[in-house]
C-alpha atoms as a PDB file:
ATOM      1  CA  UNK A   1      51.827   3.777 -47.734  1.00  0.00           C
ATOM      2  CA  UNK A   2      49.511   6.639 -47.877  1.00  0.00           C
ATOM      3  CA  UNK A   3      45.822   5.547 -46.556  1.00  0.00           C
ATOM      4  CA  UNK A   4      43.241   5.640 -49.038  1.00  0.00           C
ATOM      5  CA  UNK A   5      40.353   7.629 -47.030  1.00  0.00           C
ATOM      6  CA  UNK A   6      37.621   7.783 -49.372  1.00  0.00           C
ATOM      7  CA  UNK A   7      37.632   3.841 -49.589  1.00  0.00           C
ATOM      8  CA  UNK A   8      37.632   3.896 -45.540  1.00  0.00           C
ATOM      9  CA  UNK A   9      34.391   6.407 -44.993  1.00  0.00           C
ATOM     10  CA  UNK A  10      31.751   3.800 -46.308  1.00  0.00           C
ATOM     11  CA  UNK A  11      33.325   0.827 -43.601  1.00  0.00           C
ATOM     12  CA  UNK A  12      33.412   3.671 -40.971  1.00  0.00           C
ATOM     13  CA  UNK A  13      30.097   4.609 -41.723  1.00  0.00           C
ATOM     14  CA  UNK A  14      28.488   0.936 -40.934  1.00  0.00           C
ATOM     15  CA  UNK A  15      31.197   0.512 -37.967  1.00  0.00           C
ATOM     16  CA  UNK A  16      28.911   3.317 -36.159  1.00  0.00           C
ATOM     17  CA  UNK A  17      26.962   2.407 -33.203  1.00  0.00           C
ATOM     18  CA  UNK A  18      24.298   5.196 -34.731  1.00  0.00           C
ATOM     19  CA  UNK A  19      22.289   4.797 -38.041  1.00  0.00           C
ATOM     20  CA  UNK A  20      23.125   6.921 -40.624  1.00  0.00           C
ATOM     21  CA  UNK A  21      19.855   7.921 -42.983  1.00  0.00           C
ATOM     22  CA  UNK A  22      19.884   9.529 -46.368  1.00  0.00           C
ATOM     23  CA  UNK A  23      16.872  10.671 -47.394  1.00  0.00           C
ATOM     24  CA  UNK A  24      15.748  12.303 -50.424  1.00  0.00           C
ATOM     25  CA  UNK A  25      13.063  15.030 -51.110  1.00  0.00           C
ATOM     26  CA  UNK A  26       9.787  12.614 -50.684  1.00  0.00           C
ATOM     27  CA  UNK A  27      11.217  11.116 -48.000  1.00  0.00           C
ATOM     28  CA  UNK A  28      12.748   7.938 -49.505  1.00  0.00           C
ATOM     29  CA  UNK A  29      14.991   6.409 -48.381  1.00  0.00           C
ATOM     30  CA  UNK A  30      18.028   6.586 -50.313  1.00  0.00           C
ATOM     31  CA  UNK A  31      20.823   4.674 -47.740  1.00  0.00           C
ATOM     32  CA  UNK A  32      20.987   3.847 -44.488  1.00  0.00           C
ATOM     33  CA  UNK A  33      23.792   2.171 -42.867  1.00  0.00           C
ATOM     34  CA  UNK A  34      24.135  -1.057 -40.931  1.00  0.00           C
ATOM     35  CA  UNK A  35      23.217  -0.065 -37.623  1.00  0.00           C
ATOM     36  CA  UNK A  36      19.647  -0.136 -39.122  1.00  0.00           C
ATOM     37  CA  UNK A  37      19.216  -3.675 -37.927  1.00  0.00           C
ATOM     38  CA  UNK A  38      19.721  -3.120 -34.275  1.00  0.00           C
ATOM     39  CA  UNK A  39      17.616   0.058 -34.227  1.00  0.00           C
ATOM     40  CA  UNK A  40      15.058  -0.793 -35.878  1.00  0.00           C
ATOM     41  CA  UNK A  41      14.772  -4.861 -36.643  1.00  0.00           C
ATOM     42  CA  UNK A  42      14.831  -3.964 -40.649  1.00  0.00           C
ATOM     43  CA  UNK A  43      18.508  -4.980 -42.630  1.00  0.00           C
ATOM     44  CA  UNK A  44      19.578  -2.053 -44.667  1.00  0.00           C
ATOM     45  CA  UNK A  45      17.839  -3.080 -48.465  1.00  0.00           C
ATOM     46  CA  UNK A  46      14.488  -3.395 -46.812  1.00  0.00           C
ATOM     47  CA  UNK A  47      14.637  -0.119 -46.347  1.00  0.00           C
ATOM     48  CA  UNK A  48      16.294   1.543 -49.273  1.00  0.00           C
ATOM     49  CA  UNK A  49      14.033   3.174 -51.110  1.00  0.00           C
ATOM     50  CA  UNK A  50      10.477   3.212 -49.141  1.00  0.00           C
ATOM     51  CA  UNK A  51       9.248   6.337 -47.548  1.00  0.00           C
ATOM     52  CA  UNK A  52      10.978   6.820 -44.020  1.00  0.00           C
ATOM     53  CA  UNK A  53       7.291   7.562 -42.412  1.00  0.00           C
ATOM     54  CA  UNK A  54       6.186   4.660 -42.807  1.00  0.00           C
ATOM     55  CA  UNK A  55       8.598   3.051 -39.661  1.00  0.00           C
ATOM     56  CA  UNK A  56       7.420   6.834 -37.521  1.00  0.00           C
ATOM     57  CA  UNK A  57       4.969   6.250 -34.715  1.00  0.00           C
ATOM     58  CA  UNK A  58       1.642   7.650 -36.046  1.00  0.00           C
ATOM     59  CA  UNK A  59       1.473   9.680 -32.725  1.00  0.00           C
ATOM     60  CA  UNK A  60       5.130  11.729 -33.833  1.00  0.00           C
ATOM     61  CA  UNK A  61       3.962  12.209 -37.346  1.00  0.00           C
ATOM     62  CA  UNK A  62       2.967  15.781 -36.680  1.00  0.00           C
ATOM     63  CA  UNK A  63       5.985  16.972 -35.077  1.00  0.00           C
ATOM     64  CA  UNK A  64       8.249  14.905 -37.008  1.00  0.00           C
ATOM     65  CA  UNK A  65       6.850  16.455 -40.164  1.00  0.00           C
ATOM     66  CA  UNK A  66       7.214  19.775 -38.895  1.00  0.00           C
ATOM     67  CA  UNK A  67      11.021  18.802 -37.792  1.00  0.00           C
ATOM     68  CA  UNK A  68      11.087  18.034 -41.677  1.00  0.00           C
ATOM     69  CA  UNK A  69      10.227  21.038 -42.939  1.00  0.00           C
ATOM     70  CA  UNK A  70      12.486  22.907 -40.616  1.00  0.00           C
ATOM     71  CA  UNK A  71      15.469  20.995 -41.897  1.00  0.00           C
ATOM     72  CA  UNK A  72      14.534  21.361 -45.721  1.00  0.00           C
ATOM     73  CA  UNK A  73      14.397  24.709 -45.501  1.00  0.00           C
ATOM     74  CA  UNK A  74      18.043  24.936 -43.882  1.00  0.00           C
ATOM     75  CA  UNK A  75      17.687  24.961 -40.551  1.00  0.00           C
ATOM     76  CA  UNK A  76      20.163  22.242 -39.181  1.00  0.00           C
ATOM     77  CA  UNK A  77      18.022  19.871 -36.363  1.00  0.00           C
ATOM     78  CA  UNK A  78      20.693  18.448 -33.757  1.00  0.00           C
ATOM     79  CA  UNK A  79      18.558  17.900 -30.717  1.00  0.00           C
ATOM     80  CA  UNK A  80      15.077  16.231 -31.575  1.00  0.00           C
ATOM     81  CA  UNK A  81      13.142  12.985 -30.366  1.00  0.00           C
ATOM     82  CA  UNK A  82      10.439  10.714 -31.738  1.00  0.00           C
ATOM     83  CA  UNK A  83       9.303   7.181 -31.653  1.00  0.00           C
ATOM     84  CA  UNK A  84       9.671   4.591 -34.716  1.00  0.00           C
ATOM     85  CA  UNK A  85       8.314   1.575 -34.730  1.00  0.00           C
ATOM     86  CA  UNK A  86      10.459  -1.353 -35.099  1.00  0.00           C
ATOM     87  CA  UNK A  87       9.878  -4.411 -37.177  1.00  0.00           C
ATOM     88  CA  UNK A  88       8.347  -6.557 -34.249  1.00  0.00           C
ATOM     89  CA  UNK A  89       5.988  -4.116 -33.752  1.00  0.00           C
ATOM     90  CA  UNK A  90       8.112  -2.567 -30.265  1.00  0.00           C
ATOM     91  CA  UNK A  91       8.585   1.194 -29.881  1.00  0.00           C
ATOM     92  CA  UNK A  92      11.817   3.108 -29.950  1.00  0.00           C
ATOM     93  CA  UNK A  93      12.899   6.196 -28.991  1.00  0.00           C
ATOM     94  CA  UNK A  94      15.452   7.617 -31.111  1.00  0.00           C
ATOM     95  CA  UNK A  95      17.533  11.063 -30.969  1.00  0.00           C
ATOM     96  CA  UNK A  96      18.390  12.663 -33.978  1.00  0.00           C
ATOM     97  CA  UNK A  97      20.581  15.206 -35.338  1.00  0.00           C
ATOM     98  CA  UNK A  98      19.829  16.045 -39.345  1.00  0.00           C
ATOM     99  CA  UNK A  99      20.823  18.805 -41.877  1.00  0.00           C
ATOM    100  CA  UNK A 100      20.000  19.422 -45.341  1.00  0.00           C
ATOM    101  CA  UNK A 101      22.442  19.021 -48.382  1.00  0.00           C
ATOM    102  CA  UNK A 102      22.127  20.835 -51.471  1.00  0.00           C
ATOM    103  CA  UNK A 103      24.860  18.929 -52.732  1.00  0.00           C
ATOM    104  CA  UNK A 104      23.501  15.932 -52.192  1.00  0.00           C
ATOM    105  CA  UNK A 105      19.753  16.666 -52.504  1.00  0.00           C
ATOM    106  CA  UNK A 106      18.783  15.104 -49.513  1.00  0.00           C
ATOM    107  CA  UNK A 107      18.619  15.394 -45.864  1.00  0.00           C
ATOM    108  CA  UNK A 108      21.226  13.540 -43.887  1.00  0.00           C
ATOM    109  CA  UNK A 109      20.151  12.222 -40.391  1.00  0.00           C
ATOM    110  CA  UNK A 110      21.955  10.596 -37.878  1.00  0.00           C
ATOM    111  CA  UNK A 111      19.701   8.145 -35.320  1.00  0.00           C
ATOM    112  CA  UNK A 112      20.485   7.161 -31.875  1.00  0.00           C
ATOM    113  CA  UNK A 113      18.855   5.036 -29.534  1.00  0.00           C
ATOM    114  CA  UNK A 114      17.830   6.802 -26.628  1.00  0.00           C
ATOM    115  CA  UNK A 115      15.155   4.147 -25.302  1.00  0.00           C
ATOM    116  CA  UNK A 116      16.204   2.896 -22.457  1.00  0.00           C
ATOM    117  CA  UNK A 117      17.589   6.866 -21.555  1.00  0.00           C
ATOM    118  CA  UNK A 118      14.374   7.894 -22.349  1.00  0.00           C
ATOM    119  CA  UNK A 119      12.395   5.209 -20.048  1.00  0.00           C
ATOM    120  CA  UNK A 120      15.161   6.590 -17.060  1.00  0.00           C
ATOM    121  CA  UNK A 121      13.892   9.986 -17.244  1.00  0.00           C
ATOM    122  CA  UNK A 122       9.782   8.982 -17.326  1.00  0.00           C
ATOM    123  CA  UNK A 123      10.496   6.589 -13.814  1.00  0.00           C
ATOM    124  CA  UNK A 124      12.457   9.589 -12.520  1.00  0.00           C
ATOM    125  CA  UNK A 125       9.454  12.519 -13.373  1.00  0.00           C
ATOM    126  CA  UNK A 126       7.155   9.866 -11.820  1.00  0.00           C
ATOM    127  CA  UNK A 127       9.250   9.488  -8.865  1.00  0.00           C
ATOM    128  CA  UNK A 128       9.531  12.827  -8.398  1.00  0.00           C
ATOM    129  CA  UNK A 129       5.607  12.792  -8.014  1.00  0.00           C
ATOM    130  CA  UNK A 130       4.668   9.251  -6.865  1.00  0.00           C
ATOM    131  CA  UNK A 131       5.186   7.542  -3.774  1.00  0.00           C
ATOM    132  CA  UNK A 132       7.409   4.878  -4.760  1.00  0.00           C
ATOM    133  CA  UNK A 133       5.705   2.251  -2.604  1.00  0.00           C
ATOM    134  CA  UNK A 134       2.404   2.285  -3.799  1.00  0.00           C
ATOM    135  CA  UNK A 135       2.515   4.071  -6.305  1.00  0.00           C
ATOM    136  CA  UNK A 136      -0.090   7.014  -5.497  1.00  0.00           C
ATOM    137  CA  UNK A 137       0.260  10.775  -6.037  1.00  0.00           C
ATOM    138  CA  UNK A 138       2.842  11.973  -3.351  1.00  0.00           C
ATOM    139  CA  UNK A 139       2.464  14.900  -0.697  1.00  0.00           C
ATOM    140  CA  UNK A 140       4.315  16.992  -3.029  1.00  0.00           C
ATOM    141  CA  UNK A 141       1.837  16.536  -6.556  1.00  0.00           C
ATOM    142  CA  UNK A 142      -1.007  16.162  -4.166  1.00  0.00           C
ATOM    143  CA  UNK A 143      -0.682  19.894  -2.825  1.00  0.00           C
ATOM    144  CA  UNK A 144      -0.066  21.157  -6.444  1.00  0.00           C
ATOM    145  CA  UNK A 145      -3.469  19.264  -7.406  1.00  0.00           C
ATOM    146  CA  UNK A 146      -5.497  20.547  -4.209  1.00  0.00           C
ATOM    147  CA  UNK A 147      -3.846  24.085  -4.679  1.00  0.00           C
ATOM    148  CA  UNK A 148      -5.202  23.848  -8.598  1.00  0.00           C
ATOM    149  CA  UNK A 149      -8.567  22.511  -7.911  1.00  0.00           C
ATOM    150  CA  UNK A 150      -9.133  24.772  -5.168  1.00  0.00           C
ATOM    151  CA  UNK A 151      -8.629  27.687  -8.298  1.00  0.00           C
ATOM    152  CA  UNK A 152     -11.014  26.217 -10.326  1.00  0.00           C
ATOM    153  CA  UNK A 153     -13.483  25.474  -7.530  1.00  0.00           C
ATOM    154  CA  UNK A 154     -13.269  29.327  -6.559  1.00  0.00           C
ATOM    155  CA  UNK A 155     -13.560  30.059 -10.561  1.00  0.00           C
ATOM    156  CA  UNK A 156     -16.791  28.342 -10.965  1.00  0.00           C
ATOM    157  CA  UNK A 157     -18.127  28.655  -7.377  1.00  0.00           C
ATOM    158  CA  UNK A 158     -18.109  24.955  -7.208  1.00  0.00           C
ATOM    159  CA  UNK A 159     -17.844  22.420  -4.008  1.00  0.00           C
ATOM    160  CA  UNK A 160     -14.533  19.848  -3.144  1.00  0.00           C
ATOM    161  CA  UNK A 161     -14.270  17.520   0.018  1.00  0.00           C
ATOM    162  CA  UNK A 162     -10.834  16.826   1.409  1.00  0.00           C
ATOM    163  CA  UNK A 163     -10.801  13.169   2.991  1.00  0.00           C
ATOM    164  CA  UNK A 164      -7.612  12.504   5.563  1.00  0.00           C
ATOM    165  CA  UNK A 165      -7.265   8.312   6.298  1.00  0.00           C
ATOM    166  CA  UNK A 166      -5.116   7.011   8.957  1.00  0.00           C
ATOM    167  CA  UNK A 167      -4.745   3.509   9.642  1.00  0.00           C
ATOM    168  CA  UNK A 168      -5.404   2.637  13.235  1.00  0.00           C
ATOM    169  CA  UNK A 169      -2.789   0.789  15.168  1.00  0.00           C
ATOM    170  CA  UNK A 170      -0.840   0.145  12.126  1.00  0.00           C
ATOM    171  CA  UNK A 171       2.747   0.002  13.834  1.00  0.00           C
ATOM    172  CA  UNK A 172       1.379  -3.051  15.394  1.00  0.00           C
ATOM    173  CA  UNK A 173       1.612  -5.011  11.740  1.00  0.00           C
ATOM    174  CA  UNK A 174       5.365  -3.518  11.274  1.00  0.00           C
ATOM    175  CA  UNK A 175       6.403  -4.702  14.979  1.00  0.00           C
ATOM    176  CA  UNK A 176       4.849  -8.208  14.603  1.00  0.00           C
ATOM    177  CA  UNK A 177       4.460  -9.109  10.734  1.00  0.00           C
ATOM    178  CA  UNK A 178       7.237  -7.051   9.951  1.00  0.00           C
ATOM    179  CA  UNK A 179       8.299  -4.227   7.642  1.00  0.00           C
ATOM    180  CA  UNK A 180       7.847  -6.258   4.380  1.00  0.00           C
ATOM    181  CA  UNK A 181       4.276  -7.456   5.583  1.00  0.00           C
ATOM    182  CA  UNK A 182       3.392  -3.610   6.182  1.00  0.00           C
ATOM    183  CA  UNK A 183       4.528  -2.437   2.607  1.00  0.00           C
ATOM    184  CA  UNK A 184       1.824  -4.841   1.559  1.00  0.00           C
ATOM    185  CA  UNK A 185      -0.780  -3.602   3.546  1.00  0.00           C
ATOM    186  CA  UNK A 186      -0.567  -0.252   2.295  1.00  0.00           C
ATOM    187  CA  UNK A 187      -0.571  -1.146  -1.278  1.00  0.00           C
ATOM    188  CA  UNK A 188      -3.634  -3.214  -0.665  1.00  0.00           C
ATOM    189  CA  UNK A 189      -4.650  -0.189   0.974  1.00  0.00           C
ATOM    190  CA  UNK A 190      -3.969   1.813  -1.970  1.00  0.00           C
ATOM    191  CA  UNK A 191      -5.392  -0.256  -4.713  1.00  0.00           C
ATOM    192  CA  UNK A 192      -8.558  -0.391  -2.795  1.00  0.00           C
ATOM    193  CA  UNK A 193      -8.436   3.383  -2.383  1.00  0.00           C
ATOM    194  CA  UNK A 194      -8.774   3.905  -6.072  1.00  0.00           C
ATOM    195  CA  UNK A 195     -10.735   1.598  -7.105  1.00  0.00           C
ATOM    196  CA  UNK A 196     -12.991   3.445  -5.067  1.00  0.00           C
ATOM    197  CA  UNK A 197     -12.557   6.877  -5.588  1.00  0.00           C
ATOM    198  CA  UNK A 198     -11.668   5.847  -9.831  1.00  0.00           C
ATOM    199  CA  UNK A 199     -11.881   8.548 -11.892  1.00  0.00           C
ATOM    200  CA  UNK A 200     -13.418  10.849  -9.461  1.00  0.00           C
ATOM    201  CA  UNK A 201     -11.200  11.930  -7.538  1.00  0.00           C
ATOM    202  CA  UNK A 202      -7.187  11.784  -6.291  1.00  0.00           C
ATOM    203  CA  UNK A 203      -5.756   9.316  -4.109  1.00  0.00           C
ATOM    204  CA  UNK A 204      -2.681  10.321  -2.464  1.00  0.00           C
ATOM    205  CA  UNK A 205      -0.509   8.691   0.230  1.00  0.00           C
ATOM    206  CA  UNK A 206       1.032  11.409   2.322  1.00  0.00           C
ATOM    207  CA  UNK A 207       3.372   9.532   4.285  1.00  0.00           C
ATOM    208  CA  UNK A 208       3.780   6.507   6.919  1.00  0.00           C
ATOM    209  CA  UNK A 209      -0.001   5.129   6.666  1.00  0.00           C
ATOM    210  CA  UNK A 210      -1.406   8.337   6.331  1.00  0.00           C
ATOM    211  CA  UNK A 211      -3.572   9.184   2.972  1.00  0.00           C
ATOM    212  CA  UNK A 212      -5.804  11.471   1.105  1.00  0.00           C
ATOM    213  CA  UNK A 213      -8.713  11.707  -0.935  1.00  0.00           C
ATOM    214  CA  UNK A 214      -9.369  14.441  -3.026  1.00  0.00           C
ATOM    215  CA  UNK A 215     -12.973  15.026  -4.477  1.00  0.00           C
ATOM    216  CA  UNK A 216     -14.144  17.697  -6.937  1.00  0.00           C
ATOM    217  CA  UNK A 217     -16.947  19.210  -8.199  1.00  0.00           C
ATOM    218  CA  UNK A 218     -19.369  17.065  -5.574  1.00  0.00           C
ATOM    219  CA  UNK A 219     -22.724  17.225  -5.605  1.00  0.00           C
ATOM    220  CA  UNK A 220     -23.786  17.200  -1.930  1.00  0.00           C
ATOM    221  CA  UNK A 221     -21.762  16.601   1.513  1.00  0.00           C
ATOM    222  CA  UNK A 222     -24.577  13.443   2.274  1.00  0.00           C
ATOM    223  CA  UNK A 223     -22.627  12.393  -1.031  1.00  0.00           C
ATOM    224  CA  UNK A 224     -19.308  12.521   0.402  1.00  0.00           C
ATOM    225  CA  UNK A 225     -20.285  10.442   3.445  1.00  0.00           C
ATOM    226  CA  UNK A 226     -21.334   7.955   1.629  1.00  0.00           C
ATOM    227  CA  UNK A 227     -18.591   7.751  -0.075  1.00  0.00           C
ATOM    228  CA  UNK A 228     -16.420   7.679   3.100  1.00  0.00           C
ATOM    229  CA  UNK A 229     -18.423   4.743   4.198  1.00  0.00           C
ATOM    230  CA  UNK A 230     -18.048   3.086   0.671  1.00  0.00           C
ATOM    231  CA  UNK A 231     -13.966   3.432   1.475  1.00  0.00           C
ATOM    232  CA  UNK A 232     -14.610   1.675   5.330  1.00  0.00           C
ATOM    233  CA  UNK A 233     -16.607  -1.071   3.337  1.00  0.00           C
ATOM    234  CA  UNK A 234     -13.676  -2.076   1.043  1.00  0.00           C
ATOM    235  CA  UNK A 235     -11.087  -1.155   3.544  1.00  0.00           C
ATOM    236  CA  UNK A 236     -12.451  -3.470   6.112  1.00  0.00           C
ATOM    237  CA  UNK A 237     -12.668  -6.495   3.629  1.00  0.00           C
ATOM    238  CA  UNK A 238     -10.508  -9.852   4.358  1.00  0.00           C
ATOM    239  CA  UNK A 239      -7.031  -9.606   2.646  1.00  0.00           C
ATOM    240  CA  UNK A 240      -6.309 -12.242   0.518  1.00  0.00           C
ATOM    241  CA  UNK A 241      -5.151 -16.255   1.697  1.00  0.00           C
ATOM    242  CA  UNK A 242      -1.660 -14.801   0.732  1.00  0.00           C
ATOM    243  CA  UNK A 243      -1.512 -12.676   3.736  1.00  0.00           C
ATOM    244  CA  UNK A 244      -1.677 -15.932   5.967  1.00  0.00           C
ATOM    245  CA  UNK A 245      -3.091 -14.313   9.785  1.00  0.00           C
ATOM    246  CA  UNK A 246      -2.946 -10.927   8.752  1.00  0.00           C
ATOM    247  CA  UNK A 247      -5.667  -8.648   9.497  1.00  0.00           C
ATOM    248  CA  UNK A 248      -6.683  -5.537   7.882  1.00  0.00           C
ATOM    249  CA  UNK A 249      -6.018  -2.678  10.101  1.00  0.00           C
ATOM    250  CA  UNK A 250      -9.441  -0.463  10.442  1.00  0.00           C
ATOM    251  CA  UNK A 251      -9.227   2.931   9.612  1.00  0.00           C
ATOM    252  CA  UNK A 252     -10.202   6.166  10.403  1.00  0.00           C
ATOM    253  CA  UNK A 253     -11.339   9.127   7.921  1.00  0.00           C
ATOM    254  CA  UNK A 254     -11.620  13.091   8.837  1.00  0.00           C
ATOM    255  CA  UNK A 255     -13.541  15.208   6.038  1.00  0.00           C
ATOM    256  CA  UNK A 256     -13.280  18.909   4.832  1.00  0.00           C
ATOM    257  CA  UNK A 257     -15.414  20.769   2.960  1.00  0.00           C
ATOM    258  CA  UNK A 258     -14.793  23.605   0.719  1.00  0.00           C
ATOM    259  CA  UNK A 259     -15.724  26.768   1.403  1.00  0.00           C
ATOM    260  CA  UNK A 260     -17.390  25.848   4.121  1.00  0.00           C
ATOM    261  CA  UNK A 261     -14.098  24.516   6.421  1.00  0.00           C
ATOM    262  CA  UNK A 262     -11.827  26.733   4.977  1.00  0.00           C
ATOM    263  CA  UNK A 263     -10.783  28.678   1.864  1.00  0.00           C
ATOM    264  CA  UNK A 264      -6.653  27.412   1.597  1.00  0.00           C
ATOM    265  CA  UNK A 265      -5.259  24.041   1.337  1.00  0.00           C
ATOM    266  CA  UNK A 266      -3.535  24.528   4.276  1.00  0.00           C
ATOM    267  CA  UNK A 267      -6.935  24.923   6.533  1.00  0.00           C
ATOM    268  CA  UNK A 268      -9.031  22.515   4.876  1.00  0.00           C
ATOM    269  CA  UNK A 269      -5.467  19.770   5.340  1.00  0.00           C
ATOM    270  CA  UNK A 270      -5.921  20.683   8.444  1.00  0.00           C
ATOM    271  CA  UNK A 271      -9.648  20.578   9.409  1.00  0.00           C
ATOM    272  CA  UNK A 272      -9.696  17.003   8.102  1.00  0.00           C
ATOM    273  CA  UNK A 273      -6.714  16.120  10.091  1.00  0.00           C
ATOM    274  CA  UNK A 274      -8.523  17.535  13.534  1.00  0.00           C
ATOM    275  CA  UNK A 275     -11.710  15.382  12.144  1.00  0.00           C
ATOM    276  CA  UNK A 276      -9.794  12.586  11.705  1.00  0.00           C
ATOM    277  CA  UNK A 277      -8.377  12.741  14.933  1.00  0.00           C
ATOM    278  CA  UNK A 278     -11.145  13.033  16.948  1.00  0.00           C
ATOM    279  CA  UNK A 279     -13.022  10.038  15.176  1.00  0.00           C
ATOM    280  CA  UNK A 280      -9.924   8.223  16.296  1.00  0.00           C
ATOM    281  CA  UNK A 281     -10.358   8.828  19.875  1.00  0.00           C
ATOM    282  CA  UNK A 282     -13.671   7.497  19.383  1.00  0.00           C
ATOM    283  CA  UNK A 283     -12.513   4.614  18.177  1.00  0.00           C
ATOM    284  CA  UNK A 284      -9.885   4.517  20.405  1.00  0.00           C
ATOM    285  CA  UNK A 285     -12.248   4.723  23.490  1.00  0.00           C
ATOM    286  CA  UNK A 286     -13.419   1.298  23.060  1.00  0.00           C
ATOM    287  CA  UNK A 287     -10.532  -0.192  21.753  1.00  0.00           C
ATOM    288  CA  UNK A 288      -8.019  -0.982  24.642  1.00  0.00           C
ATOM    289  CA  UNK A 289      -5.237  -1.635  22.087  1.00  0.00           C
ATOM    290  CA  UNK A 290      -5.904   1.171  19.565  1.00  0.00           C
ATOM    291  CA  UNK A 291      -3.083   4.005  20.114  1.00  0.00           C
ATOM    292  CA  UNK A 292      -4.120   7.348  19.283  1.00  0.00           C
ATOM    293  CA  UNK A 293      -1.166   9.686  17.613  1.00  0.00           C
ATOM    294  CA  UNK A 294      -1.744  13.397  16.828  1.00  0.00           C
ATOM    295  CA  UNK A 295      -0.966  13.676  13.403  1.00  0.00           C
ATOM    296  CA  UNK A 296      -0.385  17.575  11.996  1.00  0.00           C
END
């Protein structure tokens, strides 16, 4: 018995895991399969028939518009992304491929769900320029920030201070607290860190308990100073009852200036470094138990 195909497209059509649209003209939509109800919370005949922008993100209407016109005027669009919003009010991303028929008179669009795709490939960009830790800017984003600022501060023949922290005798924590009990130390660290610096500057953690500060466009090196002794202020608070005995390692904090301690990133990294260093021996010199180790 011969199969009777035309009666089998519409089933096949709401058997798909994607959500076919048909829209016409003024962007009503005309059908939409089944899938409808997973993608975006709506069944199928609450949306026949209103305009398909009103479920688009408000933030997408621009380039989804222009995606629009670009299919209308026959210009098949296989490969583009935008947000809708569903019916709870939760954002998805969708993929689309759409063409134009004449014969139809209406655009036909195909929708996939590329969310949680989508939210793999934002925590992998951020990964790629985040320590994963804490959280901060890593070495890697932190060098293509100072190398940038450093343009713009020869541009407009303005000032930046370079700040290099190291946390003194922090091994100590990891060999008696243990490893777990360190990670938390340097993401108290780090959320202290910024709430210092805020908007003002770049906090970046450049490995081991090592971190930076970045600060552009200051005002005066007395400035900076004070802002290094605003960090030891916070630093050296109490951590919380939920660190039981621990104690807050002290710190110590070498400073750059640009132009005056160098021109490159590479100088000024390490001129704070050397500063750093040699406030540590300091330290170190009354502090029986303090370990001093060279760091670039």
């Amino acid at each position: 018995m011969p199969v009777d195909l035309e009666a089998l497209y519409p089933k096949l059509i709401h058997l798909m895991l994607d959500t076919v649209f048909v829209v016409d003209s003024e962007n009503r939509i005309v059908f939409v399969s089944d899938g409808c109800k997973a993608l975006l919370g709506y069944r199928a005949d609450e949306l026949t028939g209103t305009p398909i922008t009103n479920y688009m993100h408000p933030d997408d209407l621009a380039i989804t518009r222009a995606s629009i016109v670009r299919v209308m005027s026959g210009q098949p669009h296989f490969d583009f992304r935008n947000r809708y919003l569903r019916k709870d009010g939760s954002i998805v991303h969708i993929l689309w491929a759409a063409f134009w028929s004449e014969e139809v008179g209406a655009r036909i669009g195909v929708a996939r769900d590329v969310t949680a795709l989508t939210q793999a490939e934002e925590e992998l960009r951020f990964l790629a320029h985040h320590d994963p830790l804490t959280a901060l800017t890593n070495r890697s984003l932190f060098n293509v920030r100072l190398d940038s600022a450093l343009q713009a501060a020869r541009r407009d023949e303005t000032s930046l201070a370079l700040m290099f922290l190291d946390l003194n005798d922090f091994k100590g924590i990891n060999d008696v607290h243990g490893h777990a009990a360190g990670d938390r130390v340097l993401c108290k660290v780090a959320r202290r860190l910024e709430a210092c610096v805020g908007k003002a500057g770049l906090v970046a953690r450049m490995g081991g308990d090592e971190f930076t500060v970045l600060l552009t466009d200051i005002q005066s090196q007395a400035a900076v100073y004070a802002k290094v002794e605003q960090i030891l202020a916070a630093l050296a608070e109490p951590l919380g009852p939920e660190f039981g005995w621990l104690q807050m390692p002290s710190c110590s904090i070498g400073v750059a200036f640009h132009p005056a301690d160098g021109e490159d990133a590479d100088t000024l990294l390490s001129h704070a470094d050397g500063d750093m260093y040699q406030i540590k021996k300091r330290q170190c010199a009354v502090d029986d138990d303090c370990q001093v180790v060279s760091g670039q």
